[in-house]
C-alpha atoms as a PDB file:
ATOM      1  CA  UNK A   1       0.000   0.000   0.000  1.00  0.00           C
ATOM      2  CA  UNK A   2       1.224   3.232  -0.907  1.00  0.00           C
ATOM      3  CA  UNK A   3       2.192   6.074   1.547  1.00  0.00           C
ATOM      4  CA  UNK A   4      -0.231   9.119   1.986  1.00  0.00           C
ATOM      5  CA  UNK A   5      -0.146  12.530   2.800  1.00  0.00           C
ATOM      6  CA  UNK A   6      -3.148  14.005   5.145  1.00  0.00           C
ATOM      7  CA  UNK A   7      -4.921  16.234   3.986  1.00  0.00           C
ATOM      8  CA  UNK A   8      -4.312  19.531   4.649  1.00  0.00           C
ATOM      9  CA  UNK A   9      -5.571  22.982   3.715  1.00  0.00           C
ATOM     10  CA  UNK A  10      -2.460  24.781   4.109  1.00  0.00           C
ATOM     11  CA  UNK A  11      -0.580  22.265   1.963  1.00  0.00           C
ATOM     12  CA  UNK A  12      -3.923  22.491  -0.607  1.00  0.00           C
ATOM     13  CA  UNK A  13      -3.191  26.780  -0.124  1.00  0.00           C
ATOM     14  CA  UNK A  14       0.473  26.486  -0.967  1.00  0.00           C
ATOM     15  CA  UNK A  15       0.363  24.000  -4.160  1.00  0.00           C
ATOM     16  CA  UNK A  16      -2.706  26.224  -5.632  1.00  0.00           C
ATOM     17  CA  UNK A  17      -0.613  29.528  -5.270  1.00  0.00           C
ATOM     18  CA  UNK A  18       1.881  27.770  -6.778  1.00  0.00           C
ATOM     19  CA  UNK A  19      -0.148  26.393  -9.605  1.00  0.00           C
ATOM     20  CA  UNK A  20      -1.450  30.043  -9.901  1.00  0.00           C
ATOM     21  CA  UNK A  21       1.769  31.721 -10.357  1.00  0.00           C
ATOM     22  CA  UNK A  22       2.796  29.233 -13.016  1.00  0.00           C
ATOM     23  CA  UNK A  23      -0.428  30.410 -15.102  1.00  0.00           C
ATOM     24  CA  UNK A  24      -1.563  26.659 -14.785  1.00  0.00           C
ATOM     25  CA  UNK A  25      -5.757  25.707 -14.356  1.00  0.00           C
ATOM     26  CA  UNK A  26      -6.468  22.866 -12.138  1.00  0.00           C
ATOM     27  CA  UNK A  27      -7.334  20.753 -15.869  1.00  0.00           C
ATOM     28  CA  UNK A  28      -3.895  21.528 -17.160  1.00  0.00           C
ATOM     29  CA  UNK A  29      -2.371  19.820 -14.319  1.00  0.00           C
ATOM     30  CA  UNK A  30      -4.924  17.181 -14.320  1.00  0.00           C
ATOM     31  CA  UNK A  31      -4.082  16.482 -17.978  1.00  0.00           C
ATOM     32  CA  UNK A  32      -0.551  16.638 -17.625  1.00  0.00           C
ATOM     33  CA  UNK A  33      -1.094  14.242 -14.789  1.00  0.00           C
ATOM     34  CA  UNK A  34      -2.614  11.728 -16.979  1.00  0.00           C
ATOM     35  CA  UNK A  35       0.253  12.159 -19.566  1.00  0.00           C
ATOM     36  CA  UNK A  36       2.230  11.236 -17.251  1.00  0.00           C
ATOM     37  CA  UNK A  37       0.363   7.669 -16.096  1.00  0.00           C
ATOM     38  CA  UNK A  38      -1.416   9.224 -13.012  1.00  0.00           C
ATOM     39  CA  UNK A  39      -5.723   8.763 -13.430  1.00  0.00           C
ATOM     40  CA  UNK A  40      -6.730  12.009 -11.986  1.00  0.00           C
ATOM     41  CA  UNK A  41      -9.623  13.858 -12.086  1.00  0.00           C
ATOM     42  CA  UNK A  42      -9.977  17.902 -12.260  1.00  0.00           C
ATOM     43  CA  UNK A  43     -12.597  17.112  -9.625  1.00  0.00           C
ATOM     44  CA  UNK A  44     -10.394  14.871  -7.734  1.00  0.00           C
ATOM     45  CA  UNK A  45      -7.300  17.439  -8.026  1.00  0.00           C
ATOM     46  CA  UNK A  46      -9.517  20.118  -6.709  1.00  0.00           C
ATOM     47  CA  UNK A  47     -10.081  18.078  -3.658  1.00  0.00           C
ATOM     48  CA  UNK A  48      -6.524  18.079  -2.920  1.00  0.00           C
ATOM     49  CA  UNK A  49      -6.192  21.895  -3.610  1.00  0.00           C
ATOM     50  CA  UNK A  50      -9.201  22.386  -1.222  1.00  0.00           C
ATOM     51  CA  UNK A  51      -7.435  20.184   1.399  1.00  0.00           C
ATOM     52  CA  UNK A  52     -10.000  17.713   1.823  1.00  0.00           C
ATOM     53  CA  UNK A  53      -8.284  14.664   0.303  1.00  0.00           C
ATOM     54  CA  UNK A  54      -5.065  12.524   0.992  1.00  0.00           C
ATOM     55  CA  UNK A  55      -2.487  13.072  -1.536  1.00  0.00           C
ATOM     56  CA  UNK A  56       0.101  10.074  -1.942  1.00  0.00           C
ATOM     57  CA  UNK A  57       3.562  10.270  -2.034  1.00  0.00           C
ATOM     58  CA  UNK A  58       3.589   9.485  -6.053  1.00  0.00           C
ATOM     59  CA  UNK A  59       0.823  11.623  -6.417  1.00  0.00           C
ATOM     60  CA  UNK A  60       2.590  14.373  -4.864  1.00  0.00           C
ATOM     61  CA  UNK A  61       6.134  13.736  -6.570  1.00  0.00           C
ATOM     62  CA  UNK A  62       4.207  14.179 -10.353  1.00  0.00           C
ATOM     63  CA  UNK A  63       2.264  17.799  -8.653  1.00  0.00           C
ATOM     64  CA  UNK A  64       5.878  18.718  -7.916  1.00  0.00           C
ATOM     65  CA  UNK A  65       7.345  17.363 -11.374  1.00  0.00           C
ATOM     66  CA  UNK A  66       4.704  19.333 -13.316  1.00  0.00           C
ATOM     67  CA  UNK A  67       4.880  22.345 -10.932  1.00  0.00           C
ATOM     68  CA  UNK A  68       8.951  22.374 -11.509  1.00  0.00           C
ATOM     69  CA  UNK A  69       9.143  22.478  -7.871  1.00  0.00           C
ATOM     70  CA  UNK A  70      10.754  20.425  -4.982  1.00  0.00           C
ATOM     71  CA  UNK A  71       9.440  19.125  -1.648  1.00  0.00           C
ATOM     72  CA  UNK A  72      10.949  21.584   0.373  1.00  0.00           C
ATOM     73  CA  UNK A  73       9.251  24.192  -1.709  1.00  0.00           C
ATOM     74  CA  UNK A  74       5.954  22.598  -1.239  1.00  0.00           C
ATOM     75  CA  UNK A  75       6.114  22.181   2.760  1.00  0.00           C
ATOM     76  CA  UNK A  76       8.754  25.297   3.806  1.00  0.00           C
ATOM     77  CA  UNK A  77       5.753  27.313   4.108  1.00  0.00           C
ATOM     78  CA  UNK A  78       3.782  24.786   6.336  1.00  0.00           C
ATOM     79  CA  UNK A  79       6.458  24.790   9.293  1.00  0.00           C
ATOM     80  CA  UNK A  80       5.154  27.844  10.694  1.00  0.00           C
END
């Protein structure tokens, strides 16, 4: 069984302003996602965004692929 990430609105916060600053709609990254293997949803994406679904760890590593981001980026912001 694959590792998950709780969900988390802050974590949801920080991957949509990223998404947003990239010029990037939640169906680009959904598409890209399923380019890349990964069944997602728009719907399903949102979820995460909203912070009201898990996101696993292989999940995660393709938001951070298509984002051109790292981890660190992704959670430095939640430490606080």
């Amino acid at each position: 069984m694959e590792q998950s990430i709780k969900a988390s609105k802050r974590l949801g916060a920080r991957i949509r302003s990223i998404r947003k600053q990239k010029g990037l709609t939640q169906g680009a990254i959904t598409i890209k996602m399923q380019l890349l293997d990964c069944d997602m949803s728009r719907g399903t994406y949102a979820k995460i965004e909203a912070g009201i679904r898990h996101v696993s760890v292989s999940e995660l590593a393709l938001i951070c692929k298509i984002l051109e981001v790292d981890y660190n980026t992704l959670f430095q912001s939640l430490e606080k």
